[in-house]
PDB file of N, CA and C in Angstrom:
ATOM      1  N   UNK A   1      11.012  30.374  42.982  1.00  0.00           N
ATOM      2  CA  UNK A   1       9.934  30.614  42.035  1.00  0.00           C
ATOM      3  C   UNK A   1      10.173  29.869  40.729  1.00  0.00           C
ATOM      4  N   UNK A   2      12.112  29.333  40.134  1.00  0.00           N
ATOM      5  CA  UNK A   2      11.598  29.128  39.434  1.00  0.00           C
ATOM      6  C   UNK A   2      11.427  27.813  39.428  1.00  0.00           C
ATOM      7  N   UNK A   3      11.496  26.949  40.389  1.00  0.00           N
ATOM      8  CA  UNK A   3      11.163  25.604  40.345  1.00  0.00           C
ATOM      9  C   UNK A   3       9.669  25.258  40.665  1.00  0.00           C
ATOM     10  N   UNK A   4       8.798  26.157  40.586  1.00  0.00           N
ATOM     11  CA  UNK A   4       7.438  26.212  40.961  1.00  0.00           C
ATOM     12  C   UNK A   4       6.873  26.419  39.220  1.00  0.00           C
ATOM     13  N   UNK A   5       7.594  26.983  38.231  1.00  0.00           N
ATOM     14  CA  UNK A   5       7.459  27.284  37.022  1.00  0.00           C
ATOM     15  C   UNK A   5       7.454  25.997  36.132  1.00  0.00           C
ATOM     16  N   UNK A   6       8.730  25.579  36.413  1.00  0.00           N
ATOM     17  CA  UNK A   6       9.120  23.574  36.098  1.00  0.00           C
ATOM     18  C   UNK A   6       8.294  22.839  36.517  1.00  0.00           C
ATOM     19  N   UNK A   7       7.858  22.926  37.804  1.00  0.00           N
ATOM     20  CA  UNK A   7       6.721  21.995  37.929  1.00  0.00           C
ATOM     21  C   UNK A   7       5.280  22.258  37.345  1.00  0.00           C
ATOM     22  N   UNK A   8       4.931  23.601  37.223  1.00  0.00           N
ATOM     23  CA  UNK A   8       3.953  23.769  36.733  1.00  0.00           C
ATOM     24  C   UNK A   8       3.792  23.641  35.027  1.00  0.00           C
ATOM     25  N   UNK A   9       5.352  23.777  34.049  1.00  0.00           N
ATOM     26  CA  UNK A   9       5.337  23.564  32.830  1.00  0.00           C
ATOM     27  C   UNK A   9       5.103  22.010  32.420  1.00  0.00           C
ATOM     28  N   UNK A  10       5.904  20.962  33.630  1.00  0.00           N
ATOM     29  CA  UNK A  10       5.683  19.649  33.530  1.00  0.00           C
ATOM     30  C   UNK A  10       4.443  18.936  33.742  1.00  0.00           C
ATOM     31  N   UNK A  11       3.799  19.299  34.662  1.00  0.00           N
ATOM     32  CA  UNK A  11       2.260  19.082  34.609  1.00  0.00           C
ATOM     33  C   UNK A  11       1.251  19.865  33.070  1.00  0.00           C
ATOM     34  N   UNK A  12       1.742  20.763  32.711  1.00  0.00           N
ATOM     35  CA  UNK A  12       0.907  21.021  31.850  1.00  0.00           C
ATOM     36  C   UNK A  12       1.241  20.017  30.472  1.00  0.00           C
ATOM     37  N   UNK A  13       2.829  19.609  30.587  1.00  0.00           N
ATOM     38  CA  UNK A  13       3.081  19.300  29.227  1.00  0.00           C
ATOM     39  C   UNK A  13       2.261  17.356  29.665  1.00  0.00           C
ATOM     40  N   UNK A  14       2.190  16.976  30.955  1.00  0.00           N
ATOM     41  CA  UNK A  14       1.757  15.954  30.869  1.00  0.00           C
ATOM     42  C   UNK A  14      -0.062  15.700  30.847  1.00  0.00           C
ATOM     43  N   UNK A  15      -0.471  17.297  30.530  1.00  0.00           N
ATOM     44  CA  UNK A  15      -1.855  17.231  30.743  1.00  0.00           C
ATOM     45  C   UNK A  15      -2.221  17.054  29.254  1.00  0.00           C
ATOM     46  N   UNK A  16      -1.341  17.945  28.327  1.00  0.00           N
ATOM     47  CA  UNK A  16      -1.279  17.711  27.249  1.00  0.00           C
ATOM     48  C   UNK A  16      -1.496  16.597  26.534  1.00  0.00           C
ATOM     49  N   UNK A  17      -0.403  15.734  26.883  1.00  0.00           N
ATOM     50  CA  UNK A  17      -0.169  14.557  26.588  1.00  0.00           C
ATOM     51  C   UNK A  17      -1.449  13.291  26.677  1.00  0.00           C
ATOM     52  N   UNK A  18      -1.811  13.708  27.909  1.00  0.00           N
ATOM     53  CA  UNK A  18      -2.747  12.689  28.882  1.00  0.00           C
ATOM     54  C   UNK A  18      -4.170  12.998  27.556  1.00  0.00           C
ATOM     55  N   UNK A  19      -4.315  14.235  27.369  1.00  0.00           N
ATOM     56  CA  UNK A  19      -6.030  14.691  27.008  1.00  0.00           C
ATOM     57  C   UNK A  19      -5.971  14.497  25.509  1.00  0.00           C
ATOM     58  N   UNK A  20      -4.511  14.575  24.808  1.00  0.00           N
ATOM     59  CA  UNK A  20      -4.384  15.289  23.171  1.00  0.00           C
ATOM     60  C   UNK A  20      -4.735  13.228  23.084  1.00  0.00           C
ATOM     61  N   UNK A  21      -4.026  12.362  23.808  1.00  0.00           N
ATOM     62  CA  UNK A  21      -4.046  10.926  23.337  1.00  0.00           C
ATOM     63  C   UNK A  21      -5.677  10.231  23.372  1.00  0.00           C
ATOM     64  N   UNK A  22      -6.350  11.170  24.467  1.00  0.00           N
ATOM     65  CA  UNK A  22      -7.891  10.329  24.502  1.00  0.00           C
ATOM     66  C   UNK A  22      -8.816  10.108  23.176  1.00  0.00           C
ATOM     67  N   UNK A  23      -8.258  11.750  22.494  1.00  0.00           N
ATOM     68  CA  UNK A  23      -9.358  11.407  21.149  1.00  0.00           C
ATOM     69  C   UNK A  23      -8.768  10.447  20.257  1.00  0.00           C
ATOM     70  N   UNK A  24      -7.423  10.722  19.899  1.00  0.00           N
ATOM     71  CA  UNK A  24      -6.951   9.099  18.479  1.00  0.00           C
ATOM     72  C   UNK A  24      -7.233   7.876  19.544  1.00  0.00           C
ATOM     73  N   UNK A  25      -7.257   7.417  20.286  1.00  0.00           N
ATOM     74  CA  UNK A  25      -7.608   6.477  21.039  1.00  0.00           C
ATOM     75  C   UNK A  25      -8.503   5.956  20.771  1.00  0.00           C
ATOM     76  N   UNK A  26      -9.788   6.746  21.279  1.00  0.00           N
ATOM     77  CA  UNK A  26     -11.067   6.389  21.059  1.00  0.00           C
ATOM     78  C   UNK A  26     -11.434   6.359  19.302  1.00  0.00           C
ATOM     79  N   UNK A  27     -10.860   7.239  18.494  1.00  0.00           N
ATOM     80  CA  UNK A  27     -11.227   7.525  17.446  1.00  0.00           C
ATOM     81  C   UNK A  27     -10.715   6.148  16.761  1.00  0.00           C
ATOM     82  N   UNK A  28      -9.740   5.691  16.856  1.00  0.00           N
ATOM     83  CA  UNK A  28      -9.015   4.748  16.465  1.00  0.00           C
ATOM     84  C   UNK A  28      -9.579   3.098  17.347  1.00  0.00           C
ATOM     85  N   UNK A  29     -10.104   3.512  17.738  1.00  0.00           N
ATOM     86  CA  UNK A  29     -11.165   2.113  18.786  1.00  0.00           C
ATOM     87  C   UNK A  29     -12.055   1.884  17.774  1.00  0.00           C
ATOM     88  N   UNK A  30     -12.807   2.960  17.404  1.00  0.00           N
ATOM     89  CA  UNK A  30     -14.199   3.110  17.035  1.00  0.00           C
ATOM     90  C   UNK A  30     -14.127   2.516  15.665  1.00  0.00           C
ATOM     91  N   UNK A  31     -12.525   2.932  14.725  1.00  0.00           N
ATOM     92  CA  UNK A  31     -12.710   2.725  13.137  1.00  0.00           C
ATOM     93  C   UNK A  31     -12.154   1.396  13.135  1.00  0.00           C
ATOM     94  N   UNK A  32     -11.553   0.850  14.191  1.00  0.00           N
ATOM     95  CA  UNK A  32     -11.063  -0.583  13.834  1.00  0.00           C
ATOM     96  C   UNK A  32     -12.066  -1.651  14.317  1.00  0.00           C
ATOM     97  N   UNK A  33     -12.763  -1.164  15.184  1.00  0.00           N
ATOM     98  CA  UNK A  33     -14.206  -1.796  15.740  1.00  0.00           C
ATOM     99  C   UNK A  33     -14.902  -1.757  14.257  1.00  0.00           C
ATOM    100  N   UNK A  34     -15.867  -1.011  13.857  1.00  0.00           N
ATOM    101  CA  UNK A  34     -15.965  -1.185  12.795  1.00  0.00           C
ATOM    102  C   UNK A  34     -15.840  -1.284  11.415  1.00  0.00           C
ATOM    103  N   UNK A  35     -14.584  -1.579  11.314  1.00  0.00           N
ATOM    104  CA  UNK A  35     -14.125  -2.700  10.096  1.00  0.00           C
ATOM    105  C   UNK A  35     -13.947  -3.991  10.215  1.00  0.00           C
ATOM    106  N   UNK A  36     -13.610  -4.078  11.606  1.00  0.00           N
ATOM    107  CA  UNK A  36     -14.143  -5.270  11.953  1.00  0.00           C
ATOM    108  C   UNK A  36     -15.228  -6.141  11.652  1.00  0.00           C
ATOM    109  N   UNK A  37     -16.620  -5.332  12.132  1.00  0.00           N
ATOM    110  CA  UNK A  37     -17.668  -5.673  11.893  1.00  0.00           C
ATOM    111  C   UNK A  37     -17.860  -5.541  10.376  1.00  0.00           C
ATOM    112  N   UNK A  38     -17.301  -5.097   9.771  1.00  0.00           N
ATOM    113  CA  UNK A  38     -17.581  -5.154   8.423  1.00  0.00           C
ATOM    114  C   UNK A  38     -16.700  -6.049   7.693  1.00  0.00           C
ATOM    115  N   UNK A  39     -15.842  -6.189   7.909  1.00  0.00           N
ATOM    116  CA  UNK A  39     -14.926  -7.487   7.747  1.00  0.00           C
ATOM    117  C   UNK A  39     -15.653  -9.043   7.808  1.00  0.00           C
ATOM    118  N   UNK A  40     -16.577  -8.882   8.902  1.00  0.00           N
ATOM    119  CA  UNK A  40     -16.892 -10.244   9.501  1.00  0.00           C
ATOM    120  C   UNK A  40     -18.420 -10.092   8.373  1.00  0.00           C
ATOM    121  N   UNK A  41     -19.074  -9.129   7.799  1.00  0.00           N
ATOM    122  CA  UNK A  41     -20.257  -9.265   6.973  1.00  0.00           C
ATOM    123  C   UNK A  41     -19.934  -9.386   5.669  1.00  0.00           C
ATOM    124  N   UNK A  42     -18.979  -9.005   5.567  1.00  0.00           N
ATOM    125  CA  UNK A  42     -18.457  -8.740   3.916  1.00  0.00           C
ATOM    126  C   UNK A  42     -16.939  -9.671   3.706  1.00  0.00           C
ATOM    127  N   UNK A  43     -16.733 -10.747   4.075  1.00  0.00           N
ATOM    128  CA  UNK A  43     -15.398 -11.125   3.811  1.00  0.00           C
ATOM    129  C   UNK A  43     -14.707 -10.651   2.657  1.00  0.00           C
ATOM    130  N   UNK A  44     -15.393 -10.408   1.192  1.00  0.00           N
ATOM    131  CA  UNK A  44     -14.618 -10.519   0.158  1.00  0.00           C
ATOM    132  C   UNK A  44     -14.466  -8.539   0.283  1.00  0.00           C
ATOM    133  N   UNK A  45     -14.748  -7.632   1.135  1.00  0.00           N
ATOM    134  CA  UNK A  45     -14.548  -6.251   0.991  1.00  0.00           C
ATOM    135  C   UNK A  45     -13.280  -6.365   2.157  1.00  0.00           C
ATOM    136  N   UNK A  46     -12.738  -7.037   2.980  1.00  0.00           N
ATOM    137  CA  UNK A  46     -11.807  -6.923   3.377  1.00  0.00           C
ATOM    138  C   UNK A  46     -10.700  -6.225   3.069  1.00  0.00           C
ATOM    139  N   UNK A  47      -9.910  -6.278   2.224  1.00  0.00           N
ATOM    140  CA  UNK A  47      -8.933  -5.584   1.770  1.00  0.00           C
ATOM    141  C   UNK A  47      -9.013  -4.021   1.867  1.00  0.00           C
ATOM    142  N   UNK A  48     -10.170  -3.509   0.837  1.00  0.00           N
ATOM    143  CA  UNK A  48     -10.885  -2.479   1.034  1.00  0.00           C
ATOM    144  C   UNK A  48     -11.059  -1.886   2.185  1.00  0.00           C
ATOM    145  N   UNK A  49     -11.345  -2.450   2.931  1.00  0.00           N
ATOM    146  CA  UNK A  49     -11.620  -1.971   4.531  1.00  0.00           C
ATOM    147  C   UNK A  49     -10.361  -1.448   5.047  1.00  0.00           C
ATOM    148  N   UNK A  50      -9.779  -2.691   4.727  1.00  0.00           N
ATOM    149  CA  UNK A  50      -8.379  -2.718   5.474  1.00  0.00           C
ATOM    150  C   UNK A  50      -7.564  -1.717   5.347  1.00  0.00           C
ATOM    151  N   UNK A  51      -7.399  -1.230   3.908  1.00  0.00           N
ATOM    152  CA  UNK A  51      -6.641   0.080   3.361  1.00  0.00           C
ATOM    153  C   UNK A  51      -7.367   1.178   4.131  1.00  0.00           C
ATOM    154  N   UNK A  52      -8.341   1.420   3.628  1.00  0.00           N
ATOM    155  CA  UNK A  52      -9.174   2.402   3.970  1.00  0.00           C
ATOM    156  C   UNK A  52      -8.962   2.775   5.908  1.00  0.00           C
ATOM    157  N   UNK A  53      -8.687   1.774   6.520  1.00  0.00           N
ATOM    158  CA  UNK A  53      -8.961   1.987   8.135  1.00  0.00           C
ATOM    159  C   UNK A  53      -7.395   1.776   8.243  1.00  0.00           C
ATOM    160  N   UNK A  54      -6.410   1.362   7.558  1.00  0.00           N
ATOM    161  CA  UNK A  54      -5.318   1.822   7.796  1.00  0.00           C
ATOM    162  C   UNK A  54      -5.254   3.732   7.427  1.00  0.00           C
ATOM    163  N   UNK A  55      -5.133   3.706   6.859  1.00  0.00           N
ATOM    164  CA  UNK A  55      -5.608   5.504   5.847  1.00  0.00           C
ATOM    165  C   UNK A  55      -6.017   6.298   7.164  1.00  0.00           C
ATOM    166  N   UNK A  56      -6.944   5.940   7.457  1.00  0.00           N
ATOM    167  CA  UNK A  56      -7.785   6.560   8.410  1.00  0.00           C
ATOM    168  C   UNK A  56      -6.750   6.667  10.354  1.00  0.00           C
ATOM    169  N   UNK A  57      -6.417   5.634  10.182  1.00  0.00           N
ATOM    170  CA  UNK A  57      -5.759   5.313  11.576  1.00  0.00           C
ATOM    171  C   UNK A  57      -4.706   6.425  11.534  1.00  0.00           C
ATOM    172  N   UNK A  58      -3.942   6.588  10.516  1.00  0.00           N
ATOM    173  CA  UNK A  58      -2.541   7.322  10.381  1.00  0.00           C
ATOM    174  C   UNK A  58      -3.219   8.643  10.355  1.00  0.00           C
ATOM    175  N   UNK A  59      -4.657   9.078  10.001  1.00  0.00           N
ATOM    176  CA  UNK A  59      -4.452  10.269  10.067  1.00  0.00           C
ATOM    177  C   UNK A  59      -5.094  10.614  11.203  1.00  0.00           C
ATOM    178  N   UNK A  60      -5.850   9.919  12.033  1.00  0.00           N
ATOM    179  CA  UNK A  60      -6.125  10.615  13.220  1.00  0.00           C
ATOM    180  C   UNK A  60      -5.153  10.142  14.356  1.00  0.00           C
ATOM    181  N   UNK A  61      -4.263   9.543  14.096  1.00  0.00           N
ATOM    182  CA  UNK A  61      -3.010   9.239  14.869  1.00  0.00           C
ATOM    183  C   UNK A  61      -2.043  10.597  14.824  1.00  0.00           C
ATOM    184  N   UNK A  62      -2.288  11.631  13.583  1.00  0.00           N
ATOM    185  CA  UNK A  62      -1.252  13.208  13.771  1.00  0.00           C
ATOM    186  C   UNK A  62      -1.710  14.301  15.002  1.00  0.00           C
ATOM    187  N   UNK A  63      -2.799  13.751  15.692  1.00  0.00           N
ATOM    188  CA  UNK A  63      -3.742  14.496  16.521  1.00  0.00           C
ATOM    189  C   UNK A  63      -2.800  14.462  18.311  1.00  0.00           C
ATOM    190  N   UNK A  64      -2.684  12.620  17.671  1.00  0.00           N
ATOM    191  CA  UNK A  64      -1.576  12.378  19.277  1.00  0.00           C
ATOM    192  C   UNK A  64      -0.241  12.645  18.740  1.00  0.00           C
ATOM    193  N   UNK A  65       0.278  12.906  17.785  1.00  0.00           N
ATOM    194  CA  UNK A  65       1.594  13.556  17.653  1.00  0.00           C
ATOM    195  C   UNK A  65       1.878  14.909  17.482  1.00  0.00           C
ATOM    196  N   UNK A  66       1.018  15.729  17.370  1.00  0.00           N
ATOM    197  CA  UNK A  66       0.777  17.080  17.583  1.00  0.00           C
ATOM    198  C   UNK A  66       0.334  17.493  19.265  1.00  0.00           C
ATOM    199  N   UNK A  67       0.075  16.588  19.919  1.00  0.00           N
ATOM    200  CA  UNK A  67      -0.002  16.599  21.296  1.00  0.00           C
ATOM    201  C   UNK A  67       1.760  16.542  21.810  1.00  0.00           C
ATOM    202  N   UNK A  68       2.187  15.490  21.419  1.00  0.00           N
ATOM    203  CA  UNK A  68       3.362  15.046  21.943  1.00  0.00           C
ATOM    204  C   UNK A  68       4.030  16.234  21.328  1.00  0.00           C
ATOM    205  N   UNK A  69       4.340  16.796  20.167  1.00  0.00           N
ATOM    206  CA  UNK A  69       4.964  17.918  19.995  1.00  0.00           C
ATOM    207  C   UNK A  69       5.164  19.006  20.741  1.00  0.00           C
ATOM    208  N   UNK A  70       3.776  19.661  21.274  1.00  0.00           N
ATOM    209  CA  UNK A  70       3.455  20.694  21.699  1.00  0.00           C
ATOM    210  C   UNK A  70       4.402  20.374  23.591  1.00  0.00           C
ATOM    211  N   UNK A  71       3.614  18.887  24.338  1.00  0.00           N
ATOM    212  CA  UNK A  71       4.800  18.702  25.088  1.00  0.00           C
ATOM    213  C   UNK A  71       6.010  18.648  25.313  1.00  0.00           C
ATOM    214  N   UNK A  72       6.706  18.420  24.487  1.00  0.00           N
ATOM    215  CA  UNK A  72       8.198  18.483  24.072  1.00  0.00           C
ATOM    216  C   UNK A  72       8.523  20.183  24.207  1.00  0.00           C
ATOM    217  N   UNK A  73       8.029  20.519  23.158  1.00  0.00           N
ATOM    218  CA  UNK A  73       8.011  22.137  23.308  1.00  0.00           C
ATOM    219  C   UNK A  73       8.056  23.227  24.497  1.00  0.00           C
ATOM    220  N   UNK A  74       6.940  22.262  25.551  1.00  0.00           N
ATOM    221  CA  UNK A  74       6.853  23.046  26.349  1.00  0.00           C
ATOM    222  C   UNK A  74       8.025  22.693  27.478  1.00  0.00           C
ATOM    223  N   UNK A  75       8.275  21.661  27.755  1.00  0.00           N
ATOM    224  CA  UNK A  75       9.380  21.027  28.298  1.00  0.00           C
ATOM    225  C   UNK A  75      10.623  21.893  27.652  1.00  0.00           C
ATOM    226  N   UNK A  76      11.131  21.646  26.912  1.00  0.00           N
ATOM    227  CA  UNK A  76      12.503  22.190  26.486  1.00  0.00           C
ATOM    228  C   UNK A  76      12.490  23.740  25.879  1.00  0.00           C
ATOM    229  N   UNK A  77      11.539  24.150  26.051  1.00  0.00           N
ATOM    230  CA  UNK A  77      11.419  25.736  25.534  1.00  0.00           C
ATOM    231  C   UNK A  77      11.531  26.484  26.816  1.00  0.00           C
ATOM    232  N   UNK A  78      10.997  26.440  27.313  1.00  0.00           N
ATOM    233  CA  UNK A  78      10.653  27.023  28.316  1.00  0.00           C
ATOM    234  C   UNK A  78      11.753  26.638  30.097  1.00  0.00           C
TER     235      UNK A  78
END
């Protein structure tokens, strides 16, 4: 039973992992896609952009490290 527990904690911590990474992914697709496009209309706001969608990247990037946490957790806690 309890190797039925391990396998079932390891699948969850990799479901975790798999679902917590889809949103900064996409979220992080979407804001560098458009700064892009705004980059390419506005050359001289570049910089601006640039900070700003760095800023932005790091914080919806704590979304997939609060994923990876919670896996870890469940892995070695349990």
């Amino acid at each position: 039973m309890e190797h039925l527990a391990k396998g079932l904690i390891a699948i969850a911590a990799g479901l975790c992992m798999g679902i917590g990474a889809i949103g900064p992914a996409i979220g992080e697709g979407n804001a560098v896609g458009k700064a892009l496009e705004g980059m390419a209309r506005q050359p001289e706001a570049a910089g601006t952009l640039r900070t700003n969608m760095i800023l932005g990247c790091a914080i919806t990037e704590t979304t997939g490290i609060y994923a990876l946490v919670v896996a870890l957790l469940l892995i070695f806690m349990f």
